[in-house]
Protein backbone atom coordinates (compact mmCIF):
# COMPACT_ATOMS: atom_id res chain seq x y z
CA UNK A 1 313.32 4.11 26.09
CA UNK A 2 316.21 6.47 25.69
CA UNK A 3 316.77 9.35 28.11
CA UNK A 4 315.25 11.97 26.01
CA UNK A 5 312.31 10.21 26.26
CA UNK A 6 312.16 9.57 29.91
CA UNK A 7 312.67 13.11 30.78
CA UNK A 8 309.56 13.49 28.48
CA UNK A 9 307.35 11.30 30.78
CA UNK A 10 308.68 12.39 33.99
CA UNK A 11 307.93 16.03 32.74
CA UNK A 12 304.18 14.69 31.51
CA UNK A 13 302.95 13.26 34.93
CA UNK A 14 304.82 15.74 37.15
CA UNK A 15 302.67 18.50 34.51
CA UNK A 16 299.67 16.33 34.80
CA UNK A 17 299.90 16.18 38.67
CA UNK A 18 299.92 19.84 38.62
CA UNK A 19 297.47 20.81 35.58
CA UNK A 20 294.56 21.38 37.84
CA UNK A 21 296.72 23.84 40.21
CA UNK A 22 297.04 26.74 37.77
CA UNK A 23 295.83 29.30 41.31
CA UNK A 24 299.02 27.53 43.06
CA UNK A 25 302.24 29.88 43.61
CA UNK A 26 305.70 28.15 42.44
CA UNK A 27 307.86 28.67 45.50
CA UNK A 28 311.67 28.80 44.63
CA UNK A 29 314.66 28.65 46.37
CA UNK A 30 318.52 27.72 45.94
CA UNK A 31 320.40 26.17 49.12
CA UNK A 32 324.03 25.49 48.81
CA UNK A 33 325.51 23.02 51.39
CA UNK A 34 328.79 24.37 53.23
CA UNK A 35 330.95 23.55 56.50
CA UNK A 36 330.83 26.36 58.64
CA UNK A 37 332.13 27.09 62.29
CA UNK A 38 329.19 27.42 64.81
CA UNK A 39 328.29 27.39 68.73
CA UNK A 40 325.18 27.18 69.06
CA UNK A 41 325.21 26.18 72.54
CA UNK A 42 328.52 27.63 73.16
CA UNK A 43 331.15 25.35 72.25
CA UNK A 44 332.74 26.11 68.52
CA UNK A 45 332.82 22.91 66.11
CA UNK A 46 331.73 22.39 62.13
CA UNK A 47 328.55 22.23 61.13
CA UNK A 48 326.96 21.81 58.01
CA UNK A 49 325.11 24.51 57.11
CA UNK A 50 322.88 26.08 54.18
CA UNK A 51 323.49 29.04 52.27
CA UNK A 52 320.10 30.74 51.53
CA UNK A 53 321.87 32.55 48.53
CA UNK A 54 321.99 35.18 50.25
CA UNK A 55 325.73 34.63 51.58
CA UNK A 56 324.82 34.41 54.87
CA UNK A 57 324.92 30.77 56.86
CA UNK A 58 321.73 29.62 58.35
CA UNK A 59 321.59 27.23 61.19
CA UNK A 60 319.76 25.36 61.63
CA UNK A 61 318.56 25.50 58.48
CA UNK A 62 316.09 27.52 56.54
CA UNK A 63 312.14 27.70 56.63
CA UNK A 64 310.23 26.86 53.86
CA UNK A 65 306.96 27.86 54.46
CA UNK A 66 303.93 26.84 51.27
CA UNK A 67 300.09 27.21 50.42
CA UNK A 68 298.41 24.08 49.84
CA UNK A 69 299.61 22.78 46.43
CA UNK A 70 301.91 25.10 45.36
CA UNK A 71 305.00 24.01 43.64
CA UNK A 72 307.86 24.45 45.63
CA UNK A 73 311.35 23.96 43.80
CA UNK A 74 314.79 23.78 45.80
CA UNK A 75 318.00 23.70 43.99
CA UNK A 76 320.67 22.27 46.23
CA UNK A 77 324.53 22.50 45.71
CA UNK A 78 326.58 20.38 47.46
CA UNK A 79 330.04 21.90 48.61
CA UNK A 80 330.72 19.94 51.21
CA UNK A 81 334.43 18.56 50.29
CA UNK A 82 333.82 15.15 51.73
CA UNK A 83 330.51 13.84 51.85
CA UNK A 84 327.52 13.01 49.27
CA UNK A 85 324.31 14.15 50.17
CA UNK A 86 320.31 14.37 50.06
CA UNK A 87 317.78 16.07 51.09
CA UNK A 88 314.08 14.57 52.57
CA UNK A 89 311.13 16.26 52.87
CA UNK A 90 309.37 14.40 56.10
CA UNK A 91 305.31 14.79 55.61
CA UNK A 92 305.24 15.33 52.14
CA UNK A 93 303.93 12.64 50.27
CA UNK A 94 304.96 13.28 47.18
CA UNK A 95 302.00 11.82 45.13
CA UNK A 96 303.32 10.96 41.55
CA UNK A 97 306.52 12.29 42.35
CA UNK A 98 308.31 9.47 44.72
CA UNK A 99 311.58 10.62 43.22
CA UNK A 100 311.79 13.84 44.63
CA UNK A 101 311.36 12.46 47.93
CA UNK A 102 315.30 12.96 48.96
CA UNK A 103 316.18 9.04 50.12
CA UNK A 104 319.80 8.28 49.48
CA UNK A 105 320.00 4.91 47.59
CA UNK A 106 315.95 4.27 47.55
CA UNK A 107 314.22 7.02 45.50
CA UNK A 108 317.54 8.85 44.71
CA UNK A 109 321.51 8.79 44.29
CA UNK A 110 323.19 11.09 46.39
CA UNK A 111 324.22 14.36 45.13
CA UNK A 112 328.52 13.49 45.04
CA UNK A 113 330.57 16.45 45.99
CA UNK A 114 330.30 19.55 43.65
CA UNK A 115 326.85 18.04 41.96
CA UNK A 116 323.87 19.65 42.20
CA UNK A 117 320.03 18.72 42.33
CA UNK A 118 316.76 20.10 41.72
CA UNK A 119 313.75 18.97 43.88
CA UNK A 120 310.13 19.72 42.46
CA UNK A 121 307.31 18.40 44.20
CA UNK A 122 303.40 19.67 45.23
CA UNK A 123 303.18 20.76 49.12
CA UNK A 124 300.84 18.41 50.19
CA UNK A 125 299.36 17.46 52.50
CA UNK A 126 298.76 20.65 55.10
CA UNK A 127 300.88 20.32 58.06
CA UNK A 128 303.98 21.19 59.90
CA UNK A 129 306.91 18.92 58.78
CA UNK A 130 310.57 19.54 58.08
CA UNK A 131 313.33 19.08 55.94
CA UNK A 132 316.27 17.26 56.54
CA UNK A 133 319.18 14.79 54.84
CA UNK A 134 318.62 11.90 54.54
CA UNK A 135 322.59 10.69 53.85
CA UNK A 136 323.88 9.32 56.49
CA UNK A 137 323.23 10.63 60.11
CA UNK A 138 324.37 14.55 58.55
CA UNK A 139 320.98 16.24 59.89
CA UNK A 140 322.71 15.61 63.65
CA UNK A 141 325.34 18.32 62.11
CA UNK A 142 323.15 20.92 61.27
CA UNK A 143 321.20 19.70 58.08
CA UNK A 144 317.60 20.53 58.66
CA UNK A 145 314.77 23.10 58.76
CA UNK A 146 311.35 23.53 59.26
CA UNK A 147 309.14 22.96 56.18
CA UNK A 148 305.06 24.07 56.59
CA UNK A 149 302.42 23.47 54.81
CA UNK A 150 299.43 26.30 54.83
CA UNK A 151 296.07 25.12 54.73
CA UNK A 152 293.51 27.45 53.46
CA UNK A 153 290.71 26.58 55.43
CA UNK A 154 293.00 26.25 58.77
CA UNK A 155 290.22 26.06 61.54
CA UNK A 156 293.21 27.40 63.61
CA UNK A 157 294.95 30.45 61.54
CA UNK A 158 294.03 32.73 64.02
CA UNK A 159 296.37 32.03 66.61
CA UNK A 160 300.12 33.53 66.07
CA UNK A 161 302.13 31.00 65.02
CA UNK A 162 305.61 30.03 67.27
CA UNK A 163 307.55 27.11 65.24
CA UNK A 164 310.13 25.79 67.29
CA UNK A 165 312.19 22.61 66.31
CA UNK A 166 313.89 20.59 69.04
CA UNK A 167 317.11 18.34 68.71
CA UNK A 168 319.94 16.94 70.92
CA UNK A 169 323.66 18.14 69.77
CA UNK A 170 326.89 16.79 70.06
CA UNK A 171 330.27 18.36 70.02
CA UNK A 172 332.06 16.59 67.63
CA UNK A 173 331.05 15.34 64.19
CA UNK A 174 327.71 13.14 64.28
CA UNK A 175 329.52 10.12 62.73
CA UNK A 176 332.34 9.94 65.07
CA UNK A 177 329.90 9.86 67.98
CA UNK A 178 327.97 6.94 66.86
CA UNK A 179 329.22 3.51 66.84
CA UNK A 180 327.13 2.64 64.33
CA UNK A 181 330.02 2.82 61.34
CA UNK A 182 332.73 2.73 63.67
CA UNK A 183 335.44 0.20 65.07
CA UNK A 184 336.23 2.40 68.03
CA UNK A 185 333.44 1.69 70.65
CA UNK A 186 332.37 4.33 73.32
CA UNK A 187 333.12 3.82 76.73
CA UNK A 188 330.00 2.40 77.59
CA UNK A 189 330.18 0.00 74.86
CA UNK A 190 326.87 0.08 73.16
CA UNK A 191 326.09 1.78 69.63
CA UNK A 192 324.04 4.89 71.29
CA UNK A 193 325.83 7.75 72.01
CA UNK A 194 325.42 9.71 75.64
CA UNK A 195 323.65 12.80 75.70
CA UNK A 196 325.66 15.98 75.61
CA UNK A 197 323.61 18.95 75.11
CA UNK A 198 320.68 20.43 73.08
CA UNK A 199 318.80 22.71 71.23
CA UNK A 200 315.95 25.23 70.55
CA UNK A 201 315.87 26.74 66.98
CA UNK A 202 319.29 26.34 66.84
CA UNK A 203 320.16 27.83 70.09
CA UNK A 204 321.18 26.31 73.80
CA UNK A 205 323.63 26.47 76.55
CA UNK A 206 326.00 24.05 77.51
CA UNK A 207 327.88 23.87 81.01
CA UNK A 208 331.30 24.65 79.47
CA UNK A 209 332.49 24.01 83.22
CA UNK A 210 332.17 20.33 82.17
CA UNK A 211 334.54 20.65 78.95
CA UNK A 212 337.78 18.84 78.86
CA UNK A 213 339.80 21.32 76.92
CA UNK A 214 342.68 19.02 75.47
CA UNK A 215 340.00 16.48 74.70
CA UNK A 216 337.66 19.30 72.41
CA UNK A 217 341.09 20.37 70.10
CA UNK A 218 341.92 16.54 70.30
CA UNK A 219 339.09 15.78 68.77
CA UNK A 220 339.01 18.75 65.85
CA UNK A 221 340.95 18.05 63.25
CA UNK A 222 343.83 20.39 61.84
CA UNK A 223 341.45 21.80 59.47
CA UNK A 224 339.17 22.30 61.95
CA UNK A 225 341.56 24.26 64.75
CA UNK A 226 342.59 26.67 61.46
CA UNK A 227 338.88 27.47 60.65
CA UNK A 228 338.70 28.22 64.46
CA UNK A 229 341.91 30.26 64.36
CA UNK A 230 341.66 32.84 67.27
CA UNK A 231 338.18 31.96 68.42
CA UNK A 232 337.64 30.84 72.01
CA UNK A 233 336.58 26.87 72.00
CA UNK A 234 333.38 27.56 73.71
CA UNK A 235 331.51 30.41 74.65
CA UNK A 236 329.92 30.41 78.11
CA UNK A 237 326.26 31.42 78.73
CA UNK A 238 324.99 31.44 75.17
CA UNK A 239 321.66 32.84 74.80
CA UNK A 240 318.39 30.64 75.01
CA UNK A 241 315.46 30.83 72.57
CA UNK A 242 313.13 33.60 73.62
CA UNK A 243 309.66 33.79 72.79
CA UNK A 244 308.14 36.99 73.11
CA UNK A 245 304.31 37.01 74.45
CA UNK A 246 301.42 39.09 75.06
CA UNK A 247 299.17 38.00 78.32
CA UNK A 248 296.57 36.30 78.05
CA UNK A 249 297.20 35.69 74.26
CA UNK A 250 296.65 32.22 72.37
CA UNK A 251 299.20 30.75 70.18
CA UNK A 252 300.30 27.80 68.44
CA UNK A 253 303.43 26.22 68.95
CA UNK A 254 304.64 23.62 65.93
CA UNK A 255 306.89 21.46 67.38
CA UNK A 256 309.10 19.58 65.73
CA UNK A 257 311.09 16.37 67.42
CA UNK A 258 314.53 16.26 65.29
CA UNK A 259 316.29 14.38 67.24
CA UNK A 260 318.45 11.39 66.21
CA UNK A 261 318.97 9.33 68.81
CA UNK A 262 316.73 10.76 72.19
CA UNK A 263 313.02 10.78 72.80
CA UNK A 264 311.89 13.97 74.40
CA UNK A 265 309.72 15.28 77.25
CA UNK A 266 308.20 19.15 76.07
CA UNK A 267 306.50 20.61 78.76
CA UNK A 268 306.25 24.57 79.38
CA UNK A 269 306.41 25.85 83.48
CA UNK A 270 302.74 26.62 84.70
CA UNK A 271 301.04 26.18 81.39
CA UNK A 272 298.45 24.00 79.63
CA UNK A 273 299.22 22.68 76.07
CA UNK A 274 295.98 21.77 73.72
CA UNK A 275 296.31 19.23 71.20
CA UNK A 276 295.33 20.47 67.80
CA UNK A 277 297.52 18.54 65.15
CA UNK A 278 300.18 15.23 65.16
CA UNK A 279 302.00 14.48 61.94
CA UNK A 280 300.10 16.90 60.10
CA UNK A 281 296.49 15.25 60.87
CA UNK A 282 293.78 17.50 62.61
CA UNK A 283 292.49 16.37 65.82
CA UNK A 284 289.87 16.44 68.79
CA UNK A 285 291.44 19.07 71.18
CA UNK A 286 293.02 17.26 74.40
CA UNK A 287 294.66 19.39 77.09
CA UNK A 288 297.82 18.04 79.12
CA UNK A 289 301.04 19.44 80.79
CA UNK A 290 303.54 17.48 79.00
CA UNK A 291 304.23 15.66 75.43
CA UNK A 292 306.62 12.99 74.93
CA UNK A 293 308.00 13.92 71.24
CA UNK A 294 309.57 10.86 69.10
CA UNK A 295 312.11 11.09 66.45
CA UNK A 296 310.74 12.86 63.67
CA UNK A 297 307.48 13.66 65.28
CA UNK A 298 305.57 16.98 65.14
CA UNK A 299 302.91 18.61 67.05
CA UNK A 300 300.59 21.62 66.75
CA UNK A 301 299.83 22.99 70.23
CA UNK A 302 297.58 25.98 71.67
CA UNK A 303 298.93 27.36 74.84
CA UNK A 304 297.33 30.42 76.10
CA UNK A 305 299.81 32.46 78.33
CA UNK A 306 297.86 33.31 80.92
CA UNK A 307 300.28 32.57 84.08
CA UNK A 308 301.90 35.92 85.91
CA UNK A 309 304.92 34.78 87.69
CA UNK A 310 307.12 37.11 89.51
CA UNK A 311 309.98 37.47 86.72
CA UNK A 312 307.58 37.32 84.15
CA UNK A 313 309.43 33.76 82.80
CA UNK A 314 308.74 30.64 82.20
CA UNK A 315 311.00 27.65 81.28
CA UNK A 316 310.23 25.62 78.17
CA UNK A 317 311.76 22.74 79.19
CA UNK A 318 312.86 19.64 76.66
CA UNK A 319 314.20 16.63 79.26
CA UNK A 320 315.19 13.38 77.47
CA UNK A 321 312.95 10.67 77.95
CA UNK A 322 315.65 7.94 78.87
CA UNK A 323 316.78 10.37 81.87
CA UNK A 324 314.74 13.40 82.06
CA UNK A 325 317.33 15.15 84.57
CA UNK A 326 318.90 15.63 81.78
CA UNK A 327 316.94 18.61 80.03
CA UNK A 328 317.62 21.80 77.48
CA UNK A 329 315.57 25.04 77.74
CA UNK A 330 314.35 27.78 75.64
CA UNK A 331 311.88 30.21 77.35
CA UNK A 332 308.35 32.21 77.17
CA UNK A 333 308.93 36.45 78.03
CA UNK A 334 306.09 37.96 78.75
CA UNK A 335 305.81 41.30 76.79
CA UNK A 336 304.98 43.48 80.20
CA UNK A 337 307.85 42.39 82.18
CA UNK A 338 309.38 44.93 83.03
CA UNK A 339 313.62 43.18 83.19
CA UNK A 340 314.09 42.57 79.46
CA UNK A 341 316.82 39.99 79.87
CA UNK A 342 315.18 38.21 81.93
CA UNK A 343 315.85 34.72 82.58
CA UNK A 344 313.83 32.06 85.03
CA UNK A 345 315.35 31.14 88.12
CA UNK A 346 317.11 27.00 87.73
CA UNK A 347 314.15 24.44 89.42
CA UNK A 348 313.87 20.83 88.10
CA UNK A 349 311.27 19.32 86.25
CA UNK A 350 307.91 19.76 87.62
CA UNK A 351 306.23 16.26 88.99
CA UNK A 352 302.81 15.18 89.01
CA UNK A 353 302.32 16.73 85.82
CA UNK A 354 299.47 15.14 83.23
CA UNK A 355 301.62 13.66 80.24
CA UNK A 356 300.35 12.35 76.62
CA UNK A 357 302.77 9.83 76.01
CA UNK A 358 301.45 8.63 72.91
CA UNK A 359 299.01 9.51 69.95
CA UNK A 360 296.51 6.55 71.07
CA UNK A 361 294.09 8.89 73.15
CA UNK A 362 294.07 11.09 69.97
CA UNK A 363 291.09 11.53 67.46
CA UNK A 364 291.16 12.44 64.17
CA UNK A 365 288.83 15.38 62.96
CA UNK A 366 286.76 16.16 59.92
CA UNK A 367 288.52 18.57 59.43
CA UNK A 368 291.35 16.58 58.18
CA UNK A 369 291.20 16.52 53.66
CA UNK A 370 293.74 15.16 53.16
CA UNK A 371 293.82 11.84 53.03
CA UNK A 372 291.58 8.70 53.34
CA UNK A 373 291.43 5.10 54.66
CA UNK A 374 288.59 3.48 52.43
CA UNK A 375 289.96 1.49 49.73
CA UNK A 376 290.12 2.62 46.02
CA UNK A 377 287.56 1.90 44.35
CA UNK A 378 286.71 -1.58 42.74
CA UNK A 379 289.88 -3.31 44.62
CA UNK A 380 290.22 -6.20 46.37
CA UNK A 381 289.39 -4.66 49.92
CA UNK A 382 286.40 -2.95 48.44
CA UNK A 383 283.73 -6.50 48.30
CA UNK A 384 283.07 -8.29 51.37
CA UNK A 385 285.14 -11.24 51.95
CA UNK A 386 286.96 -13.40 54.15
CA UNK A 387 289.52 -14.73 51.57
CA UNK A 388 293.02 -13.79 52.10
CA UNK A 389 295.01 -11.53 49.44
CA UNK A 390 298.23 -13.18 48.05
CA UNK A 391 301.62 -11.38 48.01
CA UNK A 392 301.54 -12.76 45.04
């Protein structure tokens, strides 16, 4: 089969898998992947970043938000001088198109330098998920955004929505941190790195009282220290995420766990969170005070903000689960407070709080279309039987 007529039947089932969608919107965009200089927790280093076509740097990177089976198409450039690249889009299942799902070396090559590549695929199922590469460790630079998938009958759509995507961040480039490709061990001698700082939606604020100056330009290379030219190395008191909120509104966070290498305790000062969603899948409402977020994990949330507090502030506090003095902040502002800028006073993590550390207590909901576990039908599962099923 030549490749005239492979792009033929690639174009017939992707067509077919579509046909019945003819009320679905075709959602398009065009990314191209750059180095840029950022501080997004104060201290300056490269990034990779994504330009919207709009010539303006996003990070972290853009939102892609979708109805139920519409076609979204992203054309990605990659101009990143030294590095091939992909591009994975975590909850989408990508039903009869398994190549567009963005895994270097398993469903794809990687875009090389100066190459380009267009992903096409149906947003399904409904959900919050995100995007992210999936080359290397390059979404601990800066390669990732939020991806969401509407759902028309959302038993939930009428609660504001506050998206808000978590990660740890380094200060030099993710691949010299780990030891995972590298002969020169850390200084604890194991192939985890420590933690260093972390973010919000792309915002944070490191302790720049802690920063070894010689050792931040030692580590940047001479490209690096030009791009910086006169900037400062690190910017002290950066500004945290700030959610805006009217009392004794209901909203729902989507939380998104993008770490790479740290678990992470979410838990908001003085307020509930309600269980609504995990991984995209519906579920009985459950009420606790804290979440333990995995790598990659997501969670819908209801939190009504019903809590007066002096300030009118409350932390929303991310604490890694391997140490959880160690925490990052972002923060809710009540709308009637009457200080703008605002910030809550430093406490440690609340104790004795009620804490879902897993998704076992969780139950899935009718709600839920997407998907189900019975076996197709007239397969092996389908008849009643003890025999075992070969590998065969």
């Amino acid at each position: 089969m030549d490749n005239t007529m492979y792009a033929t039947f690639f174009t017939w089932i992707l067509l077919f898998t579509i046909s019945d969608l003819s009320y679905a919107a075709h959602k398009r965009y065009e990314w191209t992947f750059r180095y840029a200089t950022c501080n997004p927790d104060g201290v300056y280093r490269r990034v990779i970043s994504i330009d919207s076509s709009s010539n303006t740097f996003i990070f972290s990177g853009p939102t892609i938000r979708a109805q139920k089976n519409d076609t979204v198409e992203v054309i990605v450039h990659n101009e990143l001088s030294t590095e091939v690249t992909s591009i994975h889009w975590h909850g989408i299942h990508q039903l009869n198109t398994p190549w567009m799902d963005g895994v270097s070396y398993t469903t794809q090559y990687s875009m090389l330098t100066l190459h380009s590549f267009n992903y096409t695929f149906v947003a399904s199922p409904v959900g919050t998920h995100w995007h992210h590469s999936h080359t290397g460790i390059q979404y601990s630079d800066g390669l990732f955004g939020i991806l969401v998938v509407e759902d028309p009958n959302d038993p939930y759509k009428q609660y504001p929505e506050l998206p808000l995507i978590i990660n740890e961040w380094y200060h030099q480039y993710a691949i010299d941190v780990f030891d995972i490709l590298s002969i020169h061990p850390t200084k604890h001698y194991h192939r985890f790195p420590e933690f260093t700082s972390g973010l919000m939606n792309g915002k944070g604020r490191h302790d720049c009282s802690l920063i070894n100056q010689s050792a931040l330009l030692f580590n940047k290379t001479d490209e690096e220290q030009n791009q910086l030219g006169d900037l400062l190395l690190y910017l002290p008191n950066r500004s945290y995420e700030r959610f805006n909120v009217i009392y004794n509104e209901t909203y729902r966070f989507r939380l998104i766990a993008a770490g790479s290498a740290f678990n992470f305790n979410f838990s908001i000062d003085n307020h509930d969170l309600t269980v609504i969603a995990i991984d995209g899948t519906y579920v009985e409402t459950y009420k606790t005070q804290q979440l333990w977020l995995y790598i990659g994990q997501r969670y819908d949330v209801r939190v009504t903000v019903n809590q007066r507090s002096p300030l009118g502030v409350h932390w929303i506090r991310a604490a890694i689960t391997a140490n959880d003095t160690r925490q990052f902040y972002a923060f809710l502002h009540y709308n009637d407070t009457i200080n703008k800028t605002a910030e809550p006073p430093t406490s440690p993590l609340p104790r004795n709080l009620t804490s879902l550390v897993n998704s076992m207590p969780l139950v899935a909901t009718k709600a839920n279309t997407d998907f189900s576990l019975k076996p197709p039908k007239g397969g092996p599962l389908e008849k009643d039987t003890d025999e075992c099923i070969s590998d065969d």
